[in-house]
C-alpha atoms as a PDB file:
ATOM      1  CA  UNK A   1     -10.269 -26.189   6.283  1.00  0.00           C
ATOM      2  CA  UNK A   2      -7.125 -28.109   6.860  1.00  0.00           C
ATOM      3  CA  UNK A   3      -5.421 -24.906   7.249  1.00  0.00           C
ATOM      4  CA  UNK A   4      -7.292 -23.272  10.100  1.00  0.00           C
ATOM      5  CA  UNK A   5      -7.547 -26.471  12.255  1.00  0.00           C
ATOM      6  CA  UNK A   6      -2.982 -26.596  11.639  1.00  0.00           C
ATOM      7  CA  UNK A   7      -3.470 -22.667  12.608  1.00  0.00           C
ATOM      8  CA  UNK A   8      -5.832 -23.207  15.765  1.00  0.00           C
ATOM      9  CA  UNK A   9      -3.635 -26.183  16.750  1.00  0.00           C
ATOM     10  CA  UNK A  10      -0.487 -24.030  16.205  1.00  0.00           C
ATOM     11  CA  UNK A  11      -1.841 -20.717  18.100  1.00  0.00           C
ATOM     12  CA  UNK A  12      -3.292 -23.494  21.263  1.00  0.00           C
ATOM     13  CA  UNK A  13       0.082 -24.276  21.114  1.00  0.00           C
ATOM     14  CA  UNK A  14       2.127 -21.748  21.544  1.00  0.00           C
ATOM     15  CA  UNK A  15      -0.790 -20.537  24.349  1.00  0.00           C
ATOM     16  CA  UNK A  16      -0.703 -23.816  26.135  1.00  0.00           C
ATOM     17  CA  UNK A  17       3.845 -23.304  26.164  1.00  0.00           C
ATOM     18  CA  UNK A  18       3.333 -19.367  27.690  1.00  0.00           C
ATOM     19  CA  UNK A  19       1.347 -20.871  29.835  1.00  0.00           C
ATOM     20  CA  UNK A  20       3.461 -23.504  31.421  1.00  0.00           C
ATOM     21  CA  UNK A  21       6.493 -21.363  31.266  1.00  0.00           C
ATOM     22  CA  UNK A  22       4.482 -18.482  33.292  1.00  0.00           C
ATOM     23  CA  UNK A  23       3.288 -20.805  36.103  1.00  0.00           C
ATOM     24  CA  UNK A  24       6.484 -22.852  37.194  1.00  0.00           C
ATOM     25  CA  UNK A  25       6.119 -21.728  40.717  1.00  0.00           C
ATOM     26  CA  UNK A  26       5.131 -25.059  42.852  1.00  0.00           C
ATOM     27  CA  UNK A  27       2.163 -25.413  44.930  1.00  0.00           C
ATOM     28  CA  UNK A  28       0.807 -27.949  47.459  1.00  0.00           C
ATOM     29  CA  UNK A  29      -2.177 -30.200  47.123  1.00  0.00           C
ATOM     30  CA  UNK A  30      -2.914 -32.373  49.511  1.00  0.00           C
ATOM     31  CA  UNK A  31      -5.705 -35.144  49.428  1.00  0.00           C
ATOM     32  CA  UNK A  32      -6.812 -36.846  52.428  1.00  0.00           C
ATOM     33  CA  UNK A  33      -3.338 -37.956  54.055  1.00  0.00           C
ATOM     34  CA  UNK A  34      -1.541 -37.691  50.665  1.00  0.00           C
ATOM     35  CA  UNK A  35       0.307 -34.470  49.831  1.00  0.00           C
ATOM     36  CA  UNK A  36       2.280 -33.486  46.992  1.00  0.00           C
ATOM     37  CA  UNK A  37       4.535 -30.490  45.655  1.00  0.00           C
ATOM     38  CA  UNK A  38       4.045 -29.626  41.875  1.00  0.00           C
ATOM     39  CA  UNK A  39       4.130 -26.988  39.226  1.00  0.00           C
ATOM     40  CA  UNK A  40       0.863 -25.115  39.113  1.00  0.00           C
ATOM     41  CA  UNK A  41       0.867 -25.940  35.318  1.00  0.00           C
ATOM     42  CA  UNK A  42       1.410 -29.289  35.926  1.00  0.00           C
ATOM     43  CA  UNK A  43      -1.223 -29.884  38.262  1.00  0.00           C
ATOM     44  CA  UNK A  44      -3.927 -27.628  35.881  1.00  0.00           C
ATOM     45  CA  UNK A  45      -2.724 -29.879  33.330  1.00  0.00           C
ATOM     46  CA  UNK A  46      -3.681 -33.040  35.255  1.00  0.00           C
ATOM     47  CA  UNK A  47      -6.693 -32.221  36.770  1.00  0.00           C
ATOM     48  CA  UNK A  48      -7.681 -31.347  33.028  1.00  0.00           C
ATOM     49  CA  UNK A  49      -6.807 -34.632  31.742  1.00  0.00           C
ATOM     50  CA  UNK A  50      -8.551 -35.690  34.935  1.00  0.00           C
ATOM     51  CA  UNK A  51     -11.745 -33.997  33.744  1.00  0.00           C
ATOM     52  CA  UNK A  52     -12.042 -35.160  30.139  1.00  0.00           C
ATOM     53  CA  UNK A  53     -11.569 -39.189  31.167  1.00  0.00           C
ATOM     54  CA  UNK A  54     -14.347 -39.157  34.319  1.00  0.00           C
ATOM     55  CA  UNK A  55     -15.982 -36.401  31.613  1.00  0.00           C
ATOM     56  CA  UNK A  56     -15.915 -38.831  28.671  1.00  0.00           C
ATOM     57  CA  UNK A  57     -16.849 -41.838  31.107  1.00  0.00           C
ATOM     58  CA  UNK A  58     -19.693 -40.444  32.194  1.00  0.00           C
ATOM     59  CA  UNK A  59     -20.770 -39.590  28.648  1.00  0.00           C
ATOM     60  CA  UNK A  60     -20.489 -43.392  27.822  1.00  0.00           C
ATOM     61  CA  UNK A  61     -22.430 -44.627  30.638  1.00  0.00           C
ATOM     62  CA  UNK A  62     -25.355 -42.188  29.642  1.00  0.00           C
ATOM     63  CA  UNK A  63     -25.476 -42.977  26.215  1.00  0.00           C
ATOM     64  CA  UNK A  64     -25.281 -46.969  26.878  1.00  0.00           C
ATOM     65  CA  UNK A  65     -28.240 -46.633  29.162  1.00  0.00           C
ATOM     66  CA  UNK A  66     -30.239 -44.812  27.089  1.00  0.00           C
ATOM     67  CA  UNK A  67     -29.756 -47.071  24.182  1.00  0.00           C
ATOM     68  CA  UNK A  68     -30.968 -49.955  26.684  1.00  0.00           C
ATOM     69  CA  UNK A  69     -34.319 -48.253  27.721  1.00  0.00           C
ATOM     70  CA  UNK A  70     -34.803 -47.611  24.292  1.00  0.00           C
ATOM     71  CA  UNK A  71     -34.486 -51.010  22.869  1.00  0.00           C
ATOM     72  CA  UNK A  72     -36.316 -52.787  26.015  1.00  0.00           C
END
């Protein structure tokens, strides 16, 4: 099993570098008075890294507050 996670890691991989390379072109995002210029694949990137901490935060909060009710 070790084997097809190294695989799926090393195919993700190699995706996740085509990618990046194909999107290099910058774009604008702009957020309230705040603007920036980035790479496309750099801004994906963040707003995924984005997703999995408010994602995984969220998940936390839910699961503490159901333990409460359930113990009280």
């Amino acid at each position: 099993m070790r084997y097809v996670y190294a695989i799926l890691i090393g195919v993700l991989g190699v995706a996740l570098v085509v990618f990046s390379l194909q999107n290099l072109r910058n774009v604008t995002i702009e957020f309230l008075t705040m603007s920036a210029t980035l790479p496309l694949a750099l801004v994906v990137a963040l707003s995924y890294l984005a997703g999995m901490v408010t994602g995984g935060s969220l998940l936390a909060l839910l699961r503490n507050w159901m333990r409460a009710t359930n113990r009280g």
